[in-house]
C-alpha atoms as a PDB file:
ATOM      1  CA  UNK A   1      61.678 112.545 302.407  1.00  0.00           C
ATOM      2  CA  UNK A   2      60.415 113.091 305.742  1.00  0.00           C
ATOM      3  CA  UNK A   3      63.668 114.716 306.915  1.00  0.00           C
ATOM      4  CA  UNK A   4      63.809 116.998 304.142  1.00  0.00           C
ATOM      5  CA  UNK A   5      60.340 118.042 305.103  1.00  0.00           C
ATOM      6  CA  UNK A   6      61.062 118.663 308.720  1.00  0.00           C
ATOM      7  CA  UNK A   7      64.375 120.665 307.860  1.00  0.00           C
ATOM      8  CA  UNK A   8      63.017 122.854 304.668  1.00  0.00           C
ATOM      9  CA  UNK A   9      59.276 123.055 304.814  1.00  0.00           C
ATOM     10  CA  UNK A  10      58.941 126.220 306.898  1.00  0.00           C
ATOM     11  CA  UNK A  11      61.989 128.017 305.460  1.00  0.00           C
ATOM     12  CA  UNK A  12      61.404 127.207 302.116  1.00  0.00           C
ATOM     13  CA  UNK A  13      57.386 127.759 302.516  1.00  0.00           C
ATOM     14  CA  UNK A  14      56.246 124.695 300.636  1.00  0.00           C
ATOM     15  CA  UNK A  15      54.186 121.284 301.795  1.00  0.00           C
ATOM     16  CA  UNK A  16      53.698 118.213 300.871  1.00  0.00           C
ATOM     17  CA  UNK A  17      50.526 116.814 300.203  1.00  0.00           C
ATOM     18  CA  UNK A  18      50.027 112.396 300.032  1.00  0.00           C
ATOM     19  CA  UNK A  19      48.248 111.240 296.962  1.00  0.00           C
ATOM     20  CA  UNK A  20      47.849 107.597 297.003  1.00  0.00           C
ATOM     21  CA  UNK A  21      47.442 104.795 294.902  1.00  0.00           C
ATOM     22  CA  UNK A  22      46.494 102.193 297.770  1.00  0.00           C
ATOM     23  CA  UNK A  23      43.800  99.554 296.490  1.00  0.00           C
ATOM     24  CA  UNK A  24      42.152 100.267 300.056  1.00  0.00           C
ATOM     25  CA  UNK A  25      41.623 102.626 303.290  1.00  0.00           C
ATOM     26  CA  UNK A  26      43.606 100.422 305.114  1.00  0.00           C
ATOM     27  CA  UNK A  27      46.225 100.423 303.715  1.00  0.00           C
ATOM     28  CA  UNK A  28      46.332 103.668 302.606  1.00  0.00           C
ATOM     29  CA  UNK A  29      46.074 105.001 306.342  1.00  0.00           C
ATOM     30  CA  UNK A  30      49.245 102.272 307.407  1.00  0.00           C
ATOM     31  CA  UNK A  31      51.336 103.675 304.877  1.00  0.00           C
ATOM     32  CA  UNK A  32      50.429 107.430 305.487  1.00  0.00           C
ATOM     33  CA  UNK A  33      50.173 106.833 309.511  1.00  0.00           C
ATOM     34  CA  UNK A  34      54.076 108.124 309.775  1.00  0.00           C
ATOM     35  CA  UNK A  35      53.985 111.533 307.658  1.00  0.00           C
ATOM     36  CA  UNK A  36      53.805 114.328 308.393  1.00  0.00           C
ATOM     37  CA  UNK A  37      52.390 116.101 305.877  1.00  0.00           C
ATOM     38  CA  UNK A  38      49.192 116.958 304.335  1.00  0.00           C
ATOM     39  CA  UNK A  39      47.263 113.938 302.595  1.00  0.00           C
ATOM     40  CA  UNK A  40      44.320 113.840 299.787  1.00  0.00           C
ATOM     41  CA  UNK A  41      41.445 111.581 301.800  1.00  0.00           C
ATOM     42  CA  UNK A  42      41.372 107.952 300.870  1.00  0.00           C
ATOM     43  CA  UNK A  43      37.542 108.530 299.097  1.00  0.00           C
ATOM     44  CA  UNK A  44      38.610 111.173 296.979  1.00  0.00           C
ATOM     45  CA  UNK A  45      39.344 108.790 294.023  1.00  0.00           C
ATOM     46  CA  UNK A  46      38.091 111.130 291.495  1.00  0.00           C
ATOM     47  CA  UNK A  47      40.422 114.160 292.395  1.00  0.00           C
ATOM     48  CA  UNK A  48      43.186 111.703 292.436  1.00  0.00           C
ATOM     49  CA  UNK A  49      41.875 110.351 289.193  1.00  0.00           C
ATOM     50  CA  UNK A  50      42.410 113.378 287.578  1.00  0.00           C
ATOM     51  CA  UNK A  51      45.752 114.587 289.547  1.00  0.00           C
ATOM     52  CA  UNK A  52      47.149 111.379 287.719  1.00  0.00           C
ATOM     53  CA  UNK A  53      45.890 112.384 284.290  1.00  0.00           C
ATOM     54  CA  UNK A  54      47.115 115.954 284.455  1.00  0.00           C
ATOM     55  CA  UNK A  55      50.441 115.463 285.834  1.00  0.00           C
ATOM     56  CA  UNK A  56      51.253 111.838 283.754  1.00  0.00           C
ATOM     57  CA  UNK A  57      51.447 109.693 286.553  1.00  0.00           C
ATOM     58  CA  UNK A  58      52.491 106.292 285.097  1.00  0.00           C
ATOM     59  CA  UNK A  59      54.642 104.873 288.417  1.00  0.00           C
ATOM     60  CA  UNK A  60      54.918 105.232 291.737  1.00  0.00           C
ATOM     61  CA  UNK A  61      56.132 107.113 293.659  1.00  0.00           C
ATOM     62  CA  UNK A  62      55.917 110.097 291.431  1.00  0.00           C
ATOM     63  CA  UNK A  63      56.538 113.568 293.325  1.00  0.00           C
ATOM     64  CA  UNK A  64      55.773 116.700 291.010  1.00  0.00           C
ATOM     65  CA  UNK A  65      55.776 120.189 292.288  1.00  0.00           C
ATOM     66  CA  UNK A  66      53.300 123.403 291.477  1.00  0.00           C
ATOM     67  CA  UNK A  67      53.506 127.054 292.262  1.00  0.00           C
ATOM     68  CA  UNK A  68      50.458 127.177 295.466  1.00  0.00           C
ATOM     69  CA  UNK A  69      49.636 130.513 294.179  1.00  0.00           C
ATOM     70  CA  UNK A  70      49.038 129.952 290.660  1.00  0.00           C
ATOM     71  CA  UNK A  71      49.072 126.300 290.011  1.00  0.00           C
ATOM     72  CA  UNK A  72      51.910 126.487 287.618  1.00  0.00           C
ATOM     73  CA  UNK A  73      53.534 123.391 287.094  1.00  0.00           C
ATOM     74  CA  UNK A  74      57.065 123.642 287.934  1.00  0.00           C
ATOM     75  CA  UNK A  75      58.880 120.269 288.119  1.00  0.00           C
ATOM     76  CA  UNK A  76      57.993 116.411 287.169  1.00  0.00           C
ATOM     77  CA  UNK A  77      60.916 115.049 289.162  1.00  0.00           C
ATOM     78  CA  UNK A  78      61.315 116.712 292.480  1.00  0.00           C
ATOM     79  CA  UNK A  79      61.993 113.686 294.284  1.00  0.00           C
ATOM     80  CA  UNK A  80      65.350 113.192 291.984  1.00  0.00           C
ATOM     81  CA  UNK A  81      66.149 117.084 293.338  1.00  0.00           C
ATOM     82  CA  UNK A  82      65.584 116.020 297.038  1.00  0.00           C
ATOM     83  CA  UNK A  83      67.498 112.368 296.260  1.00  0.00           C
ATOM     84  CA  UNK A  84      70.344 113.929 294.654  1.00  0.00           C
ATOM     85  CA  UNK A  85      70.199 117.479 292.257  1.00  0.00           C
ATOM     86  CA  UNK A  86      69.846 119.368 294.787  1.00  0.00           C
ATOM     87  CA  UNK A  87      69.581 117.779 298.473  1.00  0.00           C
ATOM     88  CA  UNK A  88      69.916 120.794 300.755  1.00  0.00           C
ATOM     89  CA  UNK A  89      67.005 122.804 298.572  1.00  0.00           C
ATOM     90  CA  UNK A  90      69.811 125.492 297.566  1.00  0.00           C
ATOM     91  CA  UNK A  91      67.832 126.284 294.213  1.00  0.00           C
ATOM     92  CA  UNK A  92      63.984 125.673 295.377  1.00  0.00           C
ATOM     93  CA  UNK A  93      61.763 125.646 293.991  1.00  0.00           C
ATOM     94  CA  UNK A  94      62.824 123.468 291.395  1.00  0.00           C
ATOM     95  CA  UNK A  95      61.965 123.585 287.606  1.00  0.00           C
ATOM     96  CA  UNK A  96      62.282 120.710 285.549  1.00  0.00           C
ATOM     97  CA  UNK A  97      65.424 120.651 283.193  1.00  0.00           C
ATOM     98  CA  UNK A  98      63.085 121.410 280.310  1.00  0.00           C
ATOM     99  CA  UNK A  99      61.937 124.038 282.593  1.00  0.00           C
ATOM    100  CA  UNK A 100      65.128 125.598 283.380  1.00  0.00           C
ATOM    101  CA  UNK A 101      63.750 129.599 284.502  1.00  0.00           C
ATOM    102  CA  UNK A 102      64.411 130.291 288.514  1.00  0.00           C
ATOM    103  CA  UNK A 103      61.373 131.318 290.665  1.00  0.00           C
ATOM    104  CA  UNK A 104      61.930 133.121 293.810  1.00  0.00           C
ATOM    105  CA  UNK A 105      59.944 133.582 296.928  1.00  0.00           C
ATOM    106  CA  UNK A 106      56.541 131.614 295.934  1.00  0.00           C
ATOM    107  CA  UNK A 107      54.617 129.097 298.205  1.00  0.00           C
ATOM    108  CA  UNK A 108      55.039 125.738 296.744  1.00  0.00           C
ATOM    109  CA  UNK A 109      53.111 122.364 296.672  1.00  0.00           C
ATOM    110  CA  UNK A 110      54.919 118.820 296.191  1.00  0.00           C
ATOM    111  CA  UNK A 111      52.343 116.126 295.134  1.00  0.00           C
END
């Protein structure tokens, strides 16, 4: 994940932001301490509370992308894209299969 970041962040004009699901600040700042991305503070349980609830979290790690302008919800399985649909980011941003419809040129935000 982390090179994928590094190599299409800028030119693709998306980032990353760390939700976790760590039991405590510790080790929620070990795991996070090599990213280097954006990241949702440990003590903001209730935002993460209701990330989980909106986008169906049920498992770890789960890495869904929206449209940073408009909040649209685009795709519930971008880290299969980055894995293997679609490893050098050729078609992002990515829209779930169910979501099939191509969006060009919009800032993105993986969660």
């Amino acid at each position: 994940m982390i090179s994928f970041y590094e190599k299409y962040a800028q030119e693709k004009n998306f980032e990353i932001i760390f939700v976790s699901s760590d039991n405590d600040e510790e080790s929620y700042d070990e795991y996070y301490k090599e990213m280097p991305w954006l990241k949702l503070d440990f003590e903001h349980s209730d935002v993460k509370d209701k990330l989980e609830e909106k986008f169906q979290v049920n498992g770890i790690p789960k890495l869904v992308l929206i449209d940073g302008k408009t909040g649209e919800y685009l795709c519930d399985d971008a880290r299969d894209y980055i894995q293997s649909k679609d490893k050098t980011a050729e078609n992002f941003p990515w829209k779930s299969d169910a979501k099939e419809e191509k969006h060009k040129d919009k800032d993105c935000i993986l969660l």
